[in-house]
N, C-alpha and C. Protein backbone atom coordinates (compact mmCIF):
# COMPACT_ATOMS: atom_id res chain seq x y z
N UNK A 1 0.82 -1.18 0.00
CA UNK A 1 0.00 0.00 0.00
C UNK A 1 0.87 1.26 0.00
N UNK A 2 1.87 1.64 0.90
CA UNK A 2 3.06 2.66 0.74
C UNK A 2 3.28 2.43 -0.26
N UNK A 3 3.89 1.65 -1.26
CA UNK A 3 4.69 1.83 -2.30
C UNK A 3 3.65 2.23 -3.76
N UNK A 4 2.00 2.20 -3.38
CA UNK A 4 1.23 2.41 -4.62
C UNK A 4 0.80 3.97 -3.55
N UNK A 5 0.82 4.56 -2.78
CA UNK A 5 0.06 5.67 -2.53
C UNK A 5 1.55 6.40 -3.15
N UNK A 6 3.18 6.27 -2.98
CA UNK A 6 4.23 6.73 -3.21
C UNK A 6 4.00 7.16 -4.51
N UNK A 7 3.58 5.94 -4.93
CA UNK A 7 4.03 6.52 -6.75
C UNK A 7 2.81 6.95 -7.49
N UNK A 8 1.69 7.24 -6.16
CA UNK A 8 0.57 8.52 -6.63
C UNK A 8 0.87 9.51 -6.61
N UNK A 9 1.78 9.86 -5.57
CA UNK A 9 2.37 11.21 -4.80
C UNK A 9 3.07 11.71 -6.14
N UNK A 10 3.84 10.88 -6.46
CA UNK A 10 5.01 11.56 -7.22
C UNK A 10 4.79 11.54 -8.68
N UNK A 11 3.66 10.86 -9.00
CA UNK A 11 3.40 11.29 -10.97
C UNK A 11 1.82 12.11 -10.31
N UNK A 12 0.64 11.52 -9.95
CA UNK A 12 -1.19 12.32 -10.57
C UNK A 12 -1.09 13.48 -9.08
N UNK A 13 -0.41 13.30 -7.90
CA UNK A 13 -0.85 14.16 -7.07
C UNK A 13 0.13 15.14 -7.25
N UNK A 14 1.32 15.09 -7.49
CA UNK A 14 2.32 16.03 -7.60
C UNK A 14 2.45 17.34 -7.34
N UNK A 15 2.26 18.44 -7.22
CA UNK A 15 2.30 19.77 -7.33
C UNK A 15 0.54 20.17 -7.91
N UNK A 16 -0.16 18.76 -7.13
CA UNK A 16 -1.31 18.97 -7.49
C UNK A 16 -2.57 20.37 -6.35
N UNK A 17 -2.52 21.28 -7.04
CA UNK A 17 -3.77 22.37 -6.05
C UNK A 17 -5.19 22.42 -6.46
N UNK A 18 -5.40 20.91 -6.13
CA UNK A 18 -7.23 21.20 -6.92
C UNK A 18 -7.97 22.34 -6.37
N UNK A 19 -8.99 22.78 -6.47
CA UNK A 19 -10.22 23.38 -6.37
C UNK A 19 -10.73 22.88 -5.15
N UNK A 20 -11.62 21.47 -5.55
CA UNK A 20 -12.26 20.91 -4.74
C UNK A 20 -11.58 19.40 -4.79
N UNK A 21 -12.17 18.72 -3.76
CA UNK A 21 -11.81 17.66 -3.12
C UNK A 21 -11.89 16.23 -4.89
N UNK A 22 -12.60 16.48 -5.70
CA UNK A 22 -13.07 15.84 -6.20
C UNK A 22 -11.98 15.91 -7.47
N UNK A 23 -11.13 16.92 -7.45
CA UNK A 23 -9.89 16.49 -8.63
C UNK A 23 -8.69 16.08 -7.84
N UNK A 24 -8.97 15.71 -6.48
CA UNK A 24 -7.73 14.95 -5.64
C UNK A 24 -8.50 13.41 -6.05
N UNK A 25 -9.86 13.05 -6.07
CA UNK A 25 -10.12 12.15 -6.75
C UNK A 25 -9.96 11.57 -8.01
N UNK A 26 -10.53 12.55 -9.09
CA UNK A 26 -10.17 12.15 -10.05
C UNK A 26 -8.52 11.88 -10.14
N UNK A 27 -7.70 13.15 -10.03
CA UNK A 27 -6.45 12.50 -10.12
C UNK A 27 -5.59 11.29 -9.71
N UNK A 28 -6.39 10.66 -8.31
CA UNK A 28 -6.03 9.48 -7.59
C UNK A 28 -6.90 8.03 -8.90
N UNK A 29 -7.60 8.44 -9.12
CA UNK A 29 -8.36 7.73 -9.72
C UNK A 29 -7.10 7.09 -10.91
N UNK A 30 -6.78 7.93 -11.51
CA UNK A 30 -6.03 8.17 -12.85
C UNK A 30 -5.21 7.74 -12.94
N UNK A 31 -3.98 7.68 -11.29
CA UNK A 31 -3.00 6.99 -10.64
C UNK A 31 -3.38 5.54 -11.09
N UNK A 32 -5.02 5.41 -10.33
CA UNK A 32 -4.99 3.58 -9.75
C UNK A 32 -4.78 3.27 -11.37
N UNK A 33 -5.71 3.99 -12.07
CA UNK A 33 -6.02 3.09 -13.68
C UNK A 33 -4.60 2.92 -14.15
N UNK A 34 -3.67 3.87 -14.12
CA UNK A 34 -1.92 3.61 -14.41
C UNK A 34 -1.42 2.47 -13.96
N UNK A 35 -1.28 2.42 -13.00
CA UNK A 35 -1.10 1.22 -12.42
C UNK A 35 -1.78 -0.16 -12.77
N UNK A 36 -2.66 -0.25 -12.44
CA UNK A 36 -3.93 -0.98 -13.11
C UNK A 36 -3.20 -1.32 -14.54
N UNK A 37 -3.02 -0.80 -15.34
CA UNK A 37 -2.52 -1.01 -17.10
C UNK A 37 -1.17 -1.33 -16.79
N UNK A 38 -0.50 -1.55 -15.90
CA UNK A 38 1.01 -2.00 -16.13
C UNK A 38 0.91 -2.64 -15.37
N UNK A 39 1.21 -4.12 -16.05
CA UNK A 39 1.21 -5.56 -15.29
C UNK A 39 2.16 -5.70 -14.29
N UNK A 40 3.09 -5.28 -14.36
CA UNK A 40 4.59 -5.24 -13.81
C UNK A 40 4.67 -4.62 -12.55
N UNK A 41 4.13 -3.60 -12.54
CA UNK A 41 3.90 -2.42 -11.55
C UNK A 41 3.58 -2.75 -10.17
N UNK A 42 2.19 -3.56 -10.13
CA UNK A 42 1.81 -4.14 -8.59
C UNK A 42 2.79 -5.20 -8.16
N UNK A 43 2.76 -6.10 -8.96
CA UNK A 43 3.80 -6.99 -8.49
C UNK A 43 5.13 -6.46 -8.38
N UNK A 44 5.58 -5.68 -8.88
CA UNK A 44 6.98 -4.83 -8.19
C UNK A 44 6.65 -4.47 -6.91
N UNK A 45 5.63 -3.98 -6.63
CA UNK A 45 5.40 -3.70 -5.26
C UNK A 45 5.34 -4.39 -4.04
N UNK A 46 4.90 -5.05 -4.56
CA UNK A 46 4.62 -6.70 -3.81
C UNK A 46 5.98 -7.09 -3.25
N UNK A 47 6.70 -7.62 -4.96
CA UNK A 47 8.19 -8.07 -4.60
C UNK A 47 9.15 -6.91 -3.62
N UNK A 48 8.72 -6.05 -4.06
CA UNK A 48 9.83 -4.94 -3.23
C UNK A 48 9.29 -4.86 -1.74
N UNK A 49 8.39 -5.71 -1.15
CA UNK A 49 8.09 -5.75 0.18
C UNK A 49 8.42 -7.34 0.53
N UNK A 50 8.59 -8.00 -0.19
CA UNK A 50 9.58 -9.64 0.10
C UNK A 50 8.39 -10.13 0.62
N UNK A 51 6.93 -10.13 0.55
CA UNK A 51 6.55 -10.61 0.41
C UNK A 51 5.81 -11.66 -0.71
N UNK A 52 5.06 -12.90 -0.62
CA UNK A 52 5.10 -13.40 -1.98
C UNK A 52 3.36 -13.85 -1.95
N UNK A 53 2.63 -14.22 -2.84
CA UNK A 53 1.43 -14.67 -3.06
C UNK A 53 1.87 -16.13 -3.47
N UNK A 54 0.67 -16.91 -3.00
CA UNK A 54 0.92 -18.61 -3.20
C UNK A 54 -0.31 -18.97 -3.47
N UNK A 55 -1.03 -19.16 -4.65
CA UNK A 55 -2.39 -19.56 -4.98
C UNK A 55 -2.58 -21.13 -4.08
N UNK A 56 -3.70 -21.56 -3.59
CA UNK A 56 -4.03 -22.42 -3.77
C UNK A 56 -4.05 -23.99 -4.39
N UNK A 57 -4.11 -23.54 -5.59
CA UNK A 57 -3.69 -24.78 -6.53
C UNK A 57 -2.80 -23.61 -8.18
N UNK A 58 -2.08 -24.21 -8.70
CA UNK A 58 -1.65 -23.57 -9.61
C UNK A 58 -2.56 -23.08 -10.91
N UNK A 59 -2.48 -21.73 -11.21
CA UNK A 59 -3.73 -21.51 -12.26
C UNK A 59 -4.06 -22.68 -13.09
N UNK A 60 -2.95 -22.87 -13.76
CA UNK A 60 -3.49 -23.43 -14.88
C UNK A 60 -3.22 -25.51 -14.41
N UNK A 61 -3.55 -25.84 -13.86
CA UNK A 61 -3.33 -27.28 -13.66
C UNK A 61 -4.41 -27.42 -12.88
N UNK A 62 -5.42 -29.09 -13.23
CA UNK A 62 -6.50 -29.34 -12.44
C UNK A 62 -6.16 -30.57 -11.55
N UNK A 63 -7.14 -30.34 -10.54
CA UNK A 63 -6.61 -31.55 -9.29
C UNK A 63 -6.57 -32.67 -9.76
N UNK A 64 -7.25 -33.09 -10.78
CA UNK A 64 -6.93 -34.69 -11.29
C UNK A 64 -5.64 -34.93 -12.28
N UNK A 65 -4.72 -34.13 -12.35
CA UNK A 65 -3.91 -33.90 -13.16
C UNK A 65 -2.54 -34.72 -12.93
């Protein structure tokens, strides 16, 4: 979560002086969808906290397999 609010701060909120509360939204918004479109991105985040995700069973293989 630090490392995706960080790299809101520093590209959509930036030297941001909205008006009203609602272009600190939109601009946060704009952040997530960035992120969101670069596959790479969350999981850098992830990895750069050493933690790891472990599905259940592996996507693509079924239990009778």
């Amino acid at each position: 979560m630090e490392l995706l609010w960080s790299s809101l701060k520093k590209r959509e909120l930036a030297n941001l002086a909205g008006d009203h509360l609602a272009d600190v939204a939109d601009a946060t918004e704009q952040g997530i969808h960035r992120i969101n479109h670069n596959p790479q991105l969350p999981w850098s985040f992830l990895t750069h906290t050493g933690l790891t995700i472990h599905p259940a069973h592996p996507p693509n293989l079924r239990k009778d397999q």
